[in-house]
Protein backbone atom coordinates (compact mmCIF):
# COMPACT_ATOMS: atom_id res chain seq x y z
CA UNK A 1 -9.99 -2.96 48.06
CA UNK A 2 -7.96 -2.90 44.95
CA UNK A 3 -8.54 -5.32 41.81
CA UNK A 4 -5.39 -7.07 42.68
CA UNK A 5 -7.00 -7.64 46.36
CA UNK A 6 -6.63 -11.80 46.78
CA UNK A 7 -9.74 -12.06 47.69
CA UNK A 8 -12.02 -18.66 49.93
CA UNK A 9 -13.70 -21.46 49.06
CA UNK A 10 -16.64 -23.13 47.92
CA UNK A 11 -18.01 -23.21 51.60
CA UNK A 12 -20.45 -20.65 53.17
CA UNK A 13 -18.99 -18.54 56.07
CA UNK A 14 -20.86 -19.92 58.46
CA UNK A 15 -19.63 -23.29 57.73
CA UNK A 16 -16.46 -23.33 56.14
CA UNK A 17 -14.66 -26.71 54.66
CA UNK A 18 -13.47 -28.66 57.64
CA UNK A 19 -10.71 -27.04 59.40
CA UNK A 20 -6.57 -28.28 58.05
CA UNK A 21 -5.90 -27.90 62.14
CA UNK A 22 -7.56 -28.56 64.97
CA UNK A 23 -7.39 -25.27 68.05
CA UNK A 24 -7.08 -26.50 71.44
CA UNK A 25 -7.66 -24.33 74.35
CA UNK A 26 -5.40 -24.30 77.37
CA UNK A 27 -5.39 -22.42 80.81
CA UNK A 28 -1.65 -21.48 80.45
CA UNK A 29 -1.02 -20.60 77.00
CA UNK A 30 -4.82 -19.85 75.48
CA UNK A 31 -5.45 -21.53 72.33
CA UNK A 32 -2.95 -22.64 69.66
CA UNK A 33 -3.28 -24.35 66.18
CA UNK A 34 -1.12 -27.46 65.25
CA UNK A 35 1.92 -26.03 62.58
CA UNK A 36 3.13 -27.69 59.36
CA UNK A 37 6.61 -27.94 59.39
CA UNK A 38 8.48 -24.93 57.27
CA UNK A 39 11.18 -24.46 55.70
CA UNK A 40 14.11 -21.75 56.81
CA UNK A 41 13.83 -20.17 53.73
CA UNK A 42 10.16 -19.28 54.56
CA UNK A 43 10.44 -18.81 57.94
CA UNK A 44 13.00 -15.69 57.02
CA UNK A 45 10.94 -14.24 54.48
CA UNK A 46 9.03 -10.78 54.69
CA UNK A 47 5.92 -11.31 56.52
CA UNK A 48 3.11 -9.08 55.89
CA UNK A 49 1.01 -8.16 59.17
CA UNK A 50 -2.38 -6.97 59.73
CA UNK A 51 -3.71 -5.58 62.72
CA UNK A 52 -7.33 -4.83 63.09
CA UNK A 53 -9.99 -5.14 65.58
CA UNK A 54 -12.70 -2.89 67.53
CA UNK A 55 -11.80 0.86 67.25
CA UNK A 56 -9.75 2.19 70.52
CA UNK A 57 -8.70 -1.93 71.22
CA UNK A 58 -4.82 -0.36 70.61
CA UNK A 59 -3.72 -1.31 67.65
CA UNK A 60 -1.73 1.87 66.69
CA UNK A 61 -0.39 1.83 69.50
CA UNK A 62 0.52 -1.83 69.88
CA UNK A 63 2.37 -1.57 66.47
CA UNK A 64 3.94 1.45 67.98
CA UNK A 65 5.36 -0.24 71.03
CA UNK A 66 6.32 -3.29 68.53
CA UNK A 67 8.78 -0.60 66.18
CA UNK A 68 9.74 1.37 69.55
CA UNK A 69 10.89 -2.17 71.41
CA UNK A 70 11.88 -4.56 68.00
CA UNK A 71 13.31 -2.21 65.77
CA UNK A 72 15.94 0.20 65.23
CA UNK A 73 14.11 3.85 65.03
CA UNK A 74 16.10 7.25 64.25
CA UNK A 75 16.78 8.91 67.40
CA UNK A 76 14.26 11.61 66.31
CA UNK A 77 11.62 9.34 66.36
CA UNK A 78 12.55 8.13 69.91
CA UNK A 79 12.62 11.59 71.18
CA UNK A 80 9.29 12.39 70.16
CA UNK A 81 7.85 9.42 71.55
CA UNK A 82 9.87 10.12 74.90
CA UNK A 83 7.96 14.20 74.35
CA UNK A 84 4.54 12.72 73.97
CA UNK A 85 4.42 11.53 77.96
CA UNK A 86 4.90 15.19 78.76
CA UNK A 87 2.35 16.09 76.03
CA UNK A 88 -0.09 13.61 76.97
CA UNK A 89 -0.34 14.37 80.82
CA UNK A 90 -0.30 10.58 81.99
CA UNK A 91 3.15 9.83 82.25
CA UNK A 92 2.86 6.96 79.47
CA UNK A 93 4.24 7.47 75.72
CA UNK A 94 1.95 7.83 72.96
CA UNK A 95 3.27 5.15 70.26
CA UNK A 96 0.73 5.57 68.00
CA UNK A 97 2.59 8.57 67.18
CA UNK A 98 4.67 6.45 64.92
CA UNK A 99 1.81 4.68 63.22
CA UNK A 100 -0.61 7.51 62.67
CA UNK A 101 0.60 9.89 59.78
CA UNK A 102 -2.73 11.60 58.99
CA UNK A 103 -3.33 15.01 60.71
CA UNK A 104 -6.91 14.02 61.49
CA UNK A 105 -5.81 10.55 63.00
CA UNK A 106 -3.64 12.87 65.65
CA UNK A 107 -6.20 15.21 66.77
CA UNK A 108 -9.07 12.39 67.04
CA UNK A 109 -7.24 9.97 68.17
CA UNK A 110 -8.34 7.51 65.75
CA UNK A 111 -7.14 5.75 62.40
CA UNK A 112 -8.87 6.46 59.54
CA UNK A 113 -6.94 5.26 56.79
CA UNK A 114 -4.61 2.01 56.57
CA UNK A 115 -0.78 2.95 57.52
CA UNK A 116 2.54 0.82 56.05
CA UNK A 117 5.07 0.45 58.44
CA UNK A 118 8.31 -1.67 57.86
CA UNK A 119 11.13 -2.99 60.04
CA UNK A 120 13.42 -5.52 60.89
CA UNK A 121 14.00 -8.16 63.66
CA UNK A 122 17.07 -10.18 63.88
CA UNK A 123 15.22 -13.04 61.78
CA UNK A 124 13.38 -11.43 59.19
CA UNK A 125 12.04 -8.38 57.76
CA UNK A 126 8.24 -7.31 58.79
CA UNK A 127 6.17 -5.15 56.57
CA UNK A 128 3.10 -3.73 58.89
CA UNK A 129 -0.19 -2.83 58.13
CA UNK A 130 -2.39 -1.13 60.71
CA UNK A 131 -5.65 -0.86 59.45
CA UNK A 132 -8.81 1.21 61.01
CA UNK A 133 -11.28 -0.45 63.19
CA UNK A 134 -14.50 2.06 62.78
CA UNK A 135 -16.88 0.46 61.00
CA UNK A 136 -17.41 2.99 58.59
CA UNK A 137 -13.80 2.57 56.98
CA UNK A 138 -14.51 -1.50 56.92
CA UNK A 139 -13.55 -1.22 53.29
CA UNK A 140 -10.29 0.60 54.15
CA UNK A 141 -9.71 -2.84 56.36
CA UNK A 142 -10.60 -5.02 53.52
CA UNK A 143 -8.02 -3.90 51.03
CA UNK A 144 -4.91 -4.04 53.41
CA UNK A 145 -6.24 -7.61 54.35
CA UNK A 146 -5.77 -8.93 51.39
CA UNK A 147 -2.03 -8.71 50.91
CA UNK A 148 -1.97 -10.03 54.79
CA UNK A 149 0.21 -12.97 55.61
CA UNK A 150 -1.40 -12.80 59.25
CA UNK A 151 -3.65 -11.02 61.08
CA UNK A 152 -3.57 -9.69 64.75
CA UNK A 153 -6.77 -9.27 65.88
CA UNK A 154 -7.08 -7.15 69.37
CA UNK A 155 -9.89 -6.55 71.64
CA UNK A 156 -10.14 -5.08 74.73
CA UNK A 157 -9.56 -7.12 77.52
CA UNK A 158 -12.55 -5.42 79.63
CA UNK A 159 -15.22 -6.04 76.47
CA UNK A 160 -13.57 -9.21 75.15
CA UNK A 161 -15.14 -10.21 71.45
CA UNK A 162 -17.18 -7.27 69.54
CA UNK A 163 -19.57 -7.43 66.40
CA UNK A 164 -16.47 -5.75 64.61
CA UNK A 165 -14.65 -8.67 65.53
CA UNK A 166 -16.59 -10.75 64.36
CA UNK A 167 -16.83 -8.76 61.03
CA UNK A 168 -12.91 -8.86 60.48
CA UNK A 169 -12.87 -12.26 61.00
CA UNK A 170 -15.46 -12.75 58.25
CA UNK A 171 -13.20 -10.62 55.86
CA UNK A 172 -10.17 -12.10 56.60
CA UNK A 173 -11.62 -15.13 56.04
CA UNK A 174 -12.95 -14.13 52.99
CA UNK A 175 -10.00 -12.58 51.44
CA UNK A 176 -7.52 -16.15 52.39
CA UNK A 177 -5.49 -14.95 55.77
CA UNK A 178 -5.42 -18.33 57.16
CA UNK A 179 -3.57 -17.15 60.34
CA UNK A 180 -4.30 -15.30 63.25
CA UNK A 181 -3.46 -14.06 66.06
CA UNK A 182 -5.66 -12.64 69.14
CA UNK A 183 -4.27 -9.77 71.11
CA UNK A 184 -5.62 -9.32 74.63
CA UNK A 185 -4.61 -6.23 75.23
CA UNK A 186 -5.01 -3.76 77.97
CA UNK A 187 -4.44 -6.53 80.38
CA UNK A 188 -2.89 -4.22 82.58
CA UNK A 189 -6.77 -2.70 82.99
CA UNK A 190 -8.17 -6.17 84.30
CA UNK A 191 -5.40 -6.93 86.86
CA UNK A 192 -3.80 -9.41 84.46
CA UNK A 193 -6.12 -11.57 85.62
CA UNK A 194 -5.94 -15.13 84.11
CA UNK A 195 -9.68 -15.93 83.81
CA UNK A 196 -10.36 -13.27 82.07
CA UNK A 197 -7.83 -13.95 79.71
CA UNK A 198 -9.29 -17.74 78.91
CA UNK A 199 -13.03 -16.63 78.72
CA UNK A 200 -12.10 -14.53 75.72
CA UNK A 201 -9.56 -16.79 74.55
CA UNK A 202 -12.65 -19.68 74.24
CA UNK A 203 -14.81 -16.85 72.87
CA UNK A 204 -12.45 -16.61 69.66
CA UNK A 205 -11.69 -19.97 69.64
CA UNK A 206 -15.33 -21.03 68.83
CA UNK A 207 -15.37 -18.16 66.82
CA UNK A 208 -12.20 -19.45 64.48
CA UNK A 209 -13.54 -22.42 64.28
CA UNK A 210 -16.48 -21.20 61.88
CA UNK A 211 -13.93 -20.48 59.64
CA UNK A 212 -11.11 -21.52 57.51
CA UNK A 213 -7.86 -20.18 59.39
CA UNK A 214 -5.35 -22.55 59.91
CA UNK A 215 -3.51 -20.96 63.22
CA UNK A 216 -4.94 -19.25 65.78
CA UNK A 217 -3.27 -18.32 68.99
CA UNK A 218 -4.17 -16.08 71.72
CA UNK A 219 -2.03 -13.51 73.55
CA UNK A 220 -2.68 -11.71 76.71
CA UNK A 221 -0.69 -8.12 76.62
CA UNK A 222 -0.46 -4.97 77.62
CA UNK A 223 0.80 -2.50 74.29
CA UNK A 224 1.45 0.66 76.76
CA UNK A 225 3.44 -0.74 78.89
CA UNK A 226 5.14 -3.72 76.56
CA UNK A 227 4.34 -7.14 78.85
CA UNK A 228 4.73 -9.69 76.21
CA UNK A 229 4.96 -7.82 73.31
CA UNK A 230 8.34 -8.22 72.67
CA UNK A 231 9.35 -9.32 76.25
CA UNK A 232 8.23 -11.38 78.55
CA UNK A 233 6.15 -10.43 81.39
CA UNK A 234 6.50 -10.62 84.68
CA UNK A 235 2.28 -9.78 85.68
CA UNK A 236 1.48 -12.93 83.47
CA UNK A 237 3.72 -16.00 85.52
CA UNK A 238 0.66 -18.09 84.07
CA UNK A 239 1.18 -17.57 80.45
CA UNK A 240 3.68 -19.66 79.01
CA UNK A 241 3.13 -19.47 75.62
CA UNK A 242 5.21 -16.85 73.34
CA UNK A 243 5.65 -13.16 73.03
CA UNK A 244 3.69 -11.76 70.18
CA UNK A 245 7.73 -10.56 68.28
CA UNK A 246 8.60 -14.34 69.35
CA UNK A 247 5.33 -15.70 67.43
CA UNK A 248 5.35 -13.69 64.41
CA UNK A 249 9.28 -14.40 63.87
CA UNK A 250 8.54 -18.00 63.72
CA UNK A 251 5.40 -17.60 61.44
CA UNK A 252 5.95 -18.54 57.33
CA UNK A 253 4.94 -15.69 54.55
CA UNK A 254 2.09 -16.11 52.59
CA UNK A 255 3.69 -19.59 50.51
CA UNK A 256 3.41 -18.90 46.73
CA UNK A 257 1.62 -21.53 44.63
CA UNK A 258 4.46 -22.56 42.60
CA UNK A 259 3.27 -25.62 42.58
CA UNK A 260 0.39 -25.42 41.36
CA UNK A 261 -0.91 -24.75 38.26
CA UNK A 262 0.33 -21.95 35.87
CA UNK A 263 -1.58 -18.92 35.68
CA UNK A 264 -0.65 -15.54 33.79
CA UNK A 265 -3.46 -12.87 33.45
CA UNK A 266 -2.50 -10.79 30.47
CA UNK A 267 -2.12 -6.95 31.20
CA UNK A 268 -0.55 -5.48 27.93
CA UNK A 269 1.13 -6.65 25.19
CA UNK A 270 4.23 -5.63 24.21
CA UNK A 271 6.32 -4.78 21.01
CA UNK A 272 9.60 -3.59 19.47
CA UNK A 273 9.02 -2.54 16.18
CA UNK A 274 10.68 -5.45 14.77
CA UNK A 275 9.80 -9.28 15.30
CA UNK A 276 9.19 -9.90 19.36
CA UNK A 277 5.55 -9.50 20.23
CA UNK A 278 5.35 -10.37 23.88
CA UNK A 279 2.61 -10.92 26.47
CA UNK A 280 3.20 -9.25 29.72
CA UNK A 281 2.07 -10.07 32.97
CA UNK A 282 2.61 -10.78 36.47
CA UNK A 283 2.91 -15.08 36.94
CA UNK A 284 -0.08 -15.50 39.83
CA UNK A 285 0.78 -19.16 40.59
CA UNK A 286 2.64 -22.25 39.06
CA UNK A 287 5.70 -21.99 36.62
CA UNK A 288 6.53 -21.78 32.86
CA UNK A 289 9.36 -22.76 31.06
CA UNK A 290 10.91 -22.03 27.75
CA UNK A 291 9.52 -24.72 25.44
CA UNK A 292 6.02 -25.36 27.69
CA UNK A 293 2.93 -25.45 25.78
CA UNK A 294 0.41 -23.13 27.21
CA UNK A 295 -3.39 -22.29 26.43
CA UNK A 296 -5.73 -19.02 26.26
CA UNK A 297 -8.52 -20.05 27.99
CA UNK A 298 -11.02 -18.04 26.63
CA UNK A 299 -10.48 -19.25 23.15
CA UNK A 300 -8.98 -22.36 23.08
CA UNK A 301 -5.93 -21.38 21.07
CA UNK A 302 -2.51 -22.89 22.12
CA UNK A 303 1.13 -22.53 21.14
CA UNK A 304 4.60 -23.33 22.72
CA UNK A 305 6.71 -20.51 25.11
CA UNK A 306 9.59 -19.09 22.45
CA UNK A 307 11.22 -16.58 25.15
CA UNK A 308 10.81 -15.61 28.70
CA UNK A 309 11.88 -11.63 28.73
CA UNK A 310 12.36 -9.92 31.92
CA UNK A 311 14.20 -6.46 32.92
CA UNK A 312 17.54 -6.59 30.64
CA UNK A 313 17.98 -10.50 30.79
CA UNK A 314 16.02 -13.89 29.34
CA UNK A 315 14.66 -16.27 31.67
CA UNK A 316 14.45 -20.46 31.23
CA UNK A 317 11.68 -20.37 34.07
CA UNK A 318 9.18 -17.91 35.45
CA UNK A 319 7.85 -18.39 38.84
CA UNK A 320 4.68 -17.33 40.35
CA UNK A 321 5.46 -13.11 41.60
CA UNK A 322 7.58 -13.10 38.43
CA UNK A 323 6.56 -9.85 36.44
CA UNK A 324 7.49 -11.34 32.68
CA UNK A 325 6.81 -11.20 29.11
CA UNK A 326 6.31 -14.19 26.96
CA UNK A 327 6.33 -14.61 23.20
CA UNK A 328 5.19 -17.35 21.59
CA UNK A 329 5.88 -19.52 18.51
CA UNK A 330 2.75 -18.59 16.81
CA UNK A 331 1.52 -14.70 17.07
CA UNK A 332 -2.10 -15.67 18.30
CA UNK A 333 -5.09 -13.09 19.43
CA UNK A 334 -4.74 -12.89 22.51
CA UNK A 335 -4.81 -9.16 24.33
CA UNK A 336 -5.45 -7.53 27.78
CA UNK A 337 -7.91 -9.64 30.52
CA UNK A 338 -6.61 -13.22 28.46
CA UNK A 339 -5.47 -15.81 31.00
CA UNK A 340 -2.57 -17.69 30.43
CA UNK A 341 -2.87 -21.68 31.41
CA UNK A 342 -0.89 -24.65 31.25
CA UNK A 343 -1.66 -27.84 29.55
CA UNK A 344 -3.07 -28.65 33.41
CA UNK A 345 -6.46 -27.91 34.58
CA UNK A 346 -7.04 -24.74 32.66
CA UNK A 347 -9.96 -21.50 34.32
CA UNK A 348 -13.28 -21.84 33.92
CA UNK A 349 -14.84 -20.05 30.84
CA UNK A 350 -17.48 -18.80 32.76
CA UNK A 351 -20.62 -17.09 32.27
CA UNK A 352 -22.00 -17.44 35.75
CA UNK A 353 -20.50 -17.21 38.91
CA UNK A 354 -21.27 -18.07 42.77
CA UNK A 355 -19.69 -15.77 44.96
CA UNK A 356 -19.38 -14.46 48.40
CA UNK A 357 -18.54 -10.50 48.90
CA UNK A 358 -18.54 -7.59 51.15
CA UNK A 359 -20.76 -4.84 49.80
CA UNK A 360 -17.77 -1.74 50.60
CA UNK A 361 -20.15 1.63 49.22
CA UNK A 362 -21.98 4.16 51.03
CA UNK A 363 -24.66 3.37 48.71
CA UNK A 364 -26.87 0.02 49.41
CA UNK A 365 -26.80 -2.39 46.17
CA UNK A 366 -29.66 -1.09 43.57
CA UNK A 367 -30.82 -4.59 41.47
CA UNK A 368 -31.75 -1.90 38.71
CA UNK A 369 -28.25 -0.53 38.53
CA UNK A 370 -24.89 -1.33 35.92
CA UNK A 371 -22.20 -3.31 37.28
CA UNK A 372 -18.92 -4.60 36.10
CA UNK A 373 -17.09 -7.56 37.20
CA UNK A 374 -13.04 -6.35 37.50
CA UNK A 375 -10.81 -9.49 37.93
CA UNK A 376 -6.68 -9.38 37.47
CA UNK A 377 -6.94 -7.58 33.93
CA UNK A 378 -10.42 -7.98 32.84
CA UNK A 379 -13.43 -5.89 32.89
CA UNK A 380 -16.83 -8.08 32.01
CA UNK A 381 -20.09 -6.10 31.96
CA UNK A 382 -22.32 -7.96 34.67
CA UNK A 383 -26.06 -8.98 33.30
CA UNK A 384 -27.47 -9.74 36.66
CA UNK A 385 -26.35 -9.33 40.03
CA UNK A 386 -28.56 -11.06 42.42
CA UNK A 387 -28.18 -11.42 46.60
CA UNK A 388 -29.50 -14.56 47.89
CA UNK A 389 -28.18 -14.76 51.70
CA UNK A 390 -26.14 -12.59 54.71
CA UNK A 391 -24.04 -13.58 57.29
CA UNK A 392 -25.07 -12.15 60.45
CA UNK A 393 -22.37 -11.55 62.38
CA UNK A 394 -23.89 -12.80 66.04
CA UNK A 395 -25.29 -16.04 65.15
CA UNK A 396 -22.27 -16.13 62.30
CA UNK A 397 -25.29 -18.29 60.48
CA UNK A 398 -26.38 -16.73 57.24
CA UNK A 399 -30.07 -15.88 56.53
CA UNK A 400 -31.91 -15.35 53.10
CA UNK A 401 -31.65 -11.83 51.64
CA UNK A 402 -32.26 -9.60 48.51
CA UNK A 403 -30.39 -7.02 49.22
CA UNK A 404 -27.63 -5.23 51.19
CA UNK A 405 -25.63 -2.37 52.36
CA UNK A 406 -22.66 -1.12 53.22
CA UNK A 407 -19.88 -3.22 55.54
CA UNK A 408 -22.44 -6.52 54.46
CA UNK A 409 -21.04 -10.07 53.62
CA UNK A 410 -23.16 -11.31 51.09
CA UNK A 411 -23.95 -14.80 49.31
CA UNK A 412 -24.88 -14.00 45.55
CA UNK A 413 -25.10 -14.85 42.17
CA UNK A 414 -23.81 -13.16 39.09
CA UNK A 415 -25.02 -13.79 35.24
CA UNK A 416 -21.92 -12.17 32.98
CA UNK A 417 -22.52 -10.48 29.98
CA UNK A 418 -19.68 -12.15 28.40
CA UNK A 419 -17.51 -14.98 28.99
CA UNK A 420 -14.01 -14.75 31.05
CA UNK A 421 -11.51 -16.86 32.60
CA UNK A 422 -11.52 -17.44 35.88
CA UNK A 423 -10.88 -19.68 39.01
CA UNK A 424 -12.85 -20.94 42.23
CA UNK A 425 -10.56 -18.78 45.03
CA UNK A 426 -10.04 -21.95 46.95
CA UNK A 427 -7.88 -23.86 44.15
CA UNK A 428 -6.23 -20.53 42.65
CA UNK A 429 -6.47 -16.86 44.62
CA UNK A 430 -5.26 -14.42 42.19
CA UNK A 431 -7.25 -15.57 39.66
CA UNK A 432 -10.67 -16.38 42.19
CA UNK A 433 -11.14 -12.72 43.04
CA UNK A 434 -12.77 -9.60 41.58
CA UNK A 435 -13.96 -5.87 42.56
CA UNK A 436 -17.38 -4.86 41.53
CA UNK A 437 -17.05 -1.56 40.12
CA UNK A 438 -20.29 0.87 39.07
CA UNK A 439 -20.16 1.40 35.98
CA UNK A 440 -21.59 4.96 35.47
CA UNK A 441 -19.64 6.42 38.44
CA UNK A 442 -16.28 3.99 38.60
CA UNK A 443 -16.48 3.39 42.05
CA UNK A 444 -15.44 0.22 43.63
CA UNK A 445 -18.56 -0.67 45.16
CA UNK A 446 -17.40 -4.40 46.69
CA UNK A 447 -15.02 -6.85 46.49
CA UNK A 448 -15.06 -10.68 46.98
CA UNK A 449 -14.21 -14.20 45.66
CA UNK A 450 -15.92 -16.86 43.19
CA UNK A 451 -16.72 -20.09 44.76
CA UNK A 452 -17.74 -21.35 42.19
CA UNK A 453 -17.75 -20.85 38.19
CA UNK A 454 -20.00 -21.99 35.69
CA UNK A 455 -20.18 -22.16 31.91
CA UNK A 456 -22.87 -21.78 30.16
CA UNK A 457 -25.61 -19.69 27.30
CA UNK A 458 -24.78 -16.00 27.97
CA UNK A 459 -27.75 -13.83 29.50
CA UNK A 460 -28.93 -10.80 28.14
CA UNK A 461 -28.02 -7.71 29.83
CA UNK A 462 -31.76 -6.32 31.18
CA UNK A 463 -32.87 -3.19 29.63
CA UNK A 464 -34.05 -1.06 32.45
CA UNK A 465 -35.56 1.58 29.92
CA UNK A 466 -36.90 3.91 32.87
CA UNK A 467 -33.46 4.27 34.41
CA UNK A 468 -31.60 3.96 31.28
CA UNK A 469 -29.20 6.50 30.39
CA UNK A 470 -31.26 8.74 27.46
CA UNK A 471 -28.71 9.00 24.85
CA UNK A 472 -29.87 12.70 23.56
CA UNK A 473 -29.29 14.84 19.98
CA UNK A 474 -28.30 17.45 23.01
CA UNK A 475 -25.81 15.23 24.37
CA UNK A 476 -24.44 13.66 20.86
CA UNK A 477 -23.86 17.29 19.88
CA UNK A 478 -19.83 17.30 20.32
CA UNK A 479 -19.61 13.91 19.03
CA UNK A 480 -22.04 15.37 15.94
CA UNK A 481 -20.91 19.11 15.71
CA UNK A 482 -19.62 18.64 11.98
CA UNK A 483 -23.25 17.26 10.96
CA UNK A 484 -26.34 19.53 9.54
CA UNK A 485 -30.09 18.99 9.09
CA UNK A 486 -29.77 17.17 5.79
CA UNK A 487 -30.96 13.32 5.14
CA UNK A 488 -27.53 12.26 4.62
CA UNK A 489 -26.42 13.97 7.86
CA UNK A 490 -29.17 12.66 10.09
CA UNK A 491 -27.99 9.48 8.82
CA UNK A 492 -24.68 9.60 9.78
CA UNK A 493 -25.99 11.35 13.08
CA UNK A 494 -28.11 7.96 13.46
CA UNK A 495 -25.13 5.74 12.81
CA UNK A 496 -22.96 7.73 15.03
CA UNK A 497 -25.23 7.21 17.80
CA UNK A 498 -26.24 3.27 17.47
CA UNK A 499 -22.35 2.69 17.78
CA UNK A 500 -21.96 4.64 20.70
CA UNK A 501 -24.84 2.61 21.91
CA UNK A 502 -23.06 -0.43 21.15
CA UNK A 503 -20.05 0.78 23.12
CA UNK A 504 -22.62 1.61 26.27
CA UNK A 505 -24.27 -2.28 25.75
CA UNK A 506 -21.14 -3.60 26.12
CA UNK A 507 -19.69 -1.67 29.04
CA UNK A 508 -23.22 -3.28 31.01
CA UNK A 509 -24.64 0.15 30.79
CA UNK A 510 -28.62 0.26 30.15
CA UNK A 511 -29.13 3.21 27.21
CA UNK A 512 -31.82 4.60 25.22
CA UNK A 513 -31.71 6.41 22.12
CA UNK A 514 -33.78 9.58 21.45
CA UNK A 515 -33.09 11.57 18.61
């Protein structure tokens, strides 16, 4: 999951704010959430789809049959599908063929790393994500969730709902996806038989409901042999609801908060040489306009929007997705990891945060260890890290913890060791995520969202001196290879040494000095 990952609200996972629709269950068509009316404009844009689920519940090869019966492949790729029910020895193509890229995804059979598929339907333009559904590549899941417009969940229609299941509906919940779909799939295996279908269909209802999704339909299908993937099927008279291509073609990208309020996250600043001194970034929700007044949160300091700049033109207005760079009147301080408000409700300068995140490393979470919190542009050493709860992932009821491992959805509580700007995810995404990132060995070791942000007095970073990283003469010797023996050297030796300390201190990084 990247730092960019939007990664919900203020509720718990077991029991998420009160649900925007209500899912009904019916024999003929499963279950299906009440729509908001969209507009055509949004009903043709790109729509960004997730599949994931238990591993071997088809997804590679459901997104397969989806490009080999929606879209218009090269003739090559046709013929090698049309090769692979030779190769295969059951008469039946192998479409994961055009899904799976990775040698090692061919000979086990498996996907092991998220593939990006794209294609087009009469309506609109589809940009596919098929994700792994091993357990151990969870994280691998998590990241191509989070620039989901919908998910499609499968399961096998002889096992029905699996603790993975469960665990991707958790992170998609987590990470904002507020609409799903559930594939049945491998309905061919059960006879197409219709009460099978509605006892998992009821399973995933009451398991949506624990969560914040605002659609949720389920599908019975067969991805082999293509009943209603992008055709209706004769084996399912019983089903009347839509095909999954007839579904997702009516189904509204991920809406943009452009009306909401404005939110720019600084990532550079920029310069001619001359007079323009302009603050780049990518607009994460809301609008600016030449003339608006806007504020860095972190310090306070305002001043009025002199020019929008943009590849080789000026803009009046930038939008939320709008890459831009925006000088000001006044030439304040403001640099990388700022955030860029409007005279509306402005971030939180927090130094606390509540959050909810799924521990992604190998490695379980070590209290003693240095973190960093990584939001849009910002890197804030973490004083204290602390687990208070799980969500178990039977009972989907969350029960008091200290600690946790990898592929866990954790409750917790972070002290920062210095203030930034940030948002509850629920009122503003881009700017209500973060990674946690180790700070010794830069790994990404989880990623979540703040539910809620507090400011306050700043806590102390601890000083774990028994783990601390020893800060040697041995290992200052590059940094001190011009120095000798004398007083004045060991001095400067000294100096040299408390400032890389300093740099350590503020990076979250517990060091002691031995000379």
């Amino acid at each position: 999951m990247s730092a960019t990952a939007r990664l919900k609200t203020n509720a718990t996972p077991a029991a998420s704010a009160s649900l925007p629709a209500t899912i009904v269950a019916t024999p003929a068509s499963g279950f299906q959430a009440s729509r908001s009316a969209t507009s055509a404009r949004e009903l043709n844009g790109i729509l960004r789809l997730l599949t994931c689920g238990s591993v071997d519940d088809g997804k590679s090869t459901l997104i397969g049959r989806l490009l080999f019966d929606a879209s218009d492949l090269y003739d090559d790729q046709r013929a090698t599908i049309e090769r692979s029910k030779l190769a295969g020895g059951s008469g039946q193509p192998d479409f994961s063929l055009l899904v799976d890229g990775l040698a090692a995804e061919r000979e086990q059979g498996i996907t092991i790393d998220i593939a990006w598929r794209y294609f087009d339907t009469e309506k609109r333009r589809f940009v596919v994500i098929d994700s792994p559904g091993h357990e151990q590549y969870t994280r691998n899941m998590a990241s191509g969730a989070s620039h989901a417009d919908v998910a499609i969940m499968l399961v096998d229609a002889r096992s029905g709902i699996k603790k993975q299941t469960r665990r991707h509906a958790a992170i998609l919940d987590l990470v904002g996806v507020r609409r799903v779909v559930l594939a049945v799939n491998k309905m061919d295996l059960v006879d197409f038989d219709q009460a099978k279908f509605n006892a998992i269909a009821a399973d995933f209802a009451a398991l949506t409901q624990r969560f914040g999704f605002n659609e949720a339909i389920a599908i019975p299908l067969s991805a082999v042999h293509g009943d209603n993937v992008a055709r209706r099927s004769a084996h399912t008279p019983w089903y009347t609801g839509p095909t999954l291509l007839e579904h997702l073609d009516s189904l509204p990208s991920r809406v943009s908060q452009a009306g909401g309020a404005f939110r720019m996250p600084v990532q550079t600043v920029l310069r001619d040489g001359l007079d323009f001194r302009g603050l780049a970034g990518t607009v994460t929700a809301g609008a600016v306009c030449v003339g608006d007044r806007i504020v860095d949160a972190l310090s306070g300091q305002s001043s009025r929007v002199l020019r929008i700049a943009t590849m080789g033109r000026d803009l009046e207005m930038a939008r939320a997705g709008q890459a831009v760079a925006i000088q000001l009147e006044h030439d304040l301080d403001i640099a990388r990891g700022a955030v860029l408000s409007g005279a509306g409700p402005e971030p939180v300068t927090a130094t606390s945060l509540d959050v909810r995140f799924v521990w992604l490393n190998e490695a379980a979470f070590d209290p003693k260890a240095a973190y960093l919190l990584r939001t849009a542009t910002d890197l804030v050493p973490i004083a204290k890290l602390q687990v208070d709860a799980l969500l178990d992932l039977e009972s989907l009821t969350t029960r008091a913890a200290s600690d946790c491992g990898m592929n866990d959805i954790a409750l917790a509580h972070i002290d920062l060791g210095r203030a930034s700007a940030v948002d509850a995810f629920g009122d503003l995404p881009d700017t209500g995520c973060f990674m946690i990132v180790d700070t010794l060995t830069g790994a990404s070791v989880a990623g979540g969202v703040v539910t809620a942000a507090h400011e306050g007095a700043l806590r102390a970073a601890p000083n774990h001196t028994a783990d601390a990283f020893v800060l040697s003469r041995e290992r200052l010797a590059g940094l001190c290879a011009d120095l000798g023996d004398s007083m004045a050297d060991q001095a400067e030796r000294e100096r040299r040494a408390h400032e890389v300390m300093a740099l350590f201190a503020a990076a979250g990084v517990a060091a002691a000095l031995k000379l």
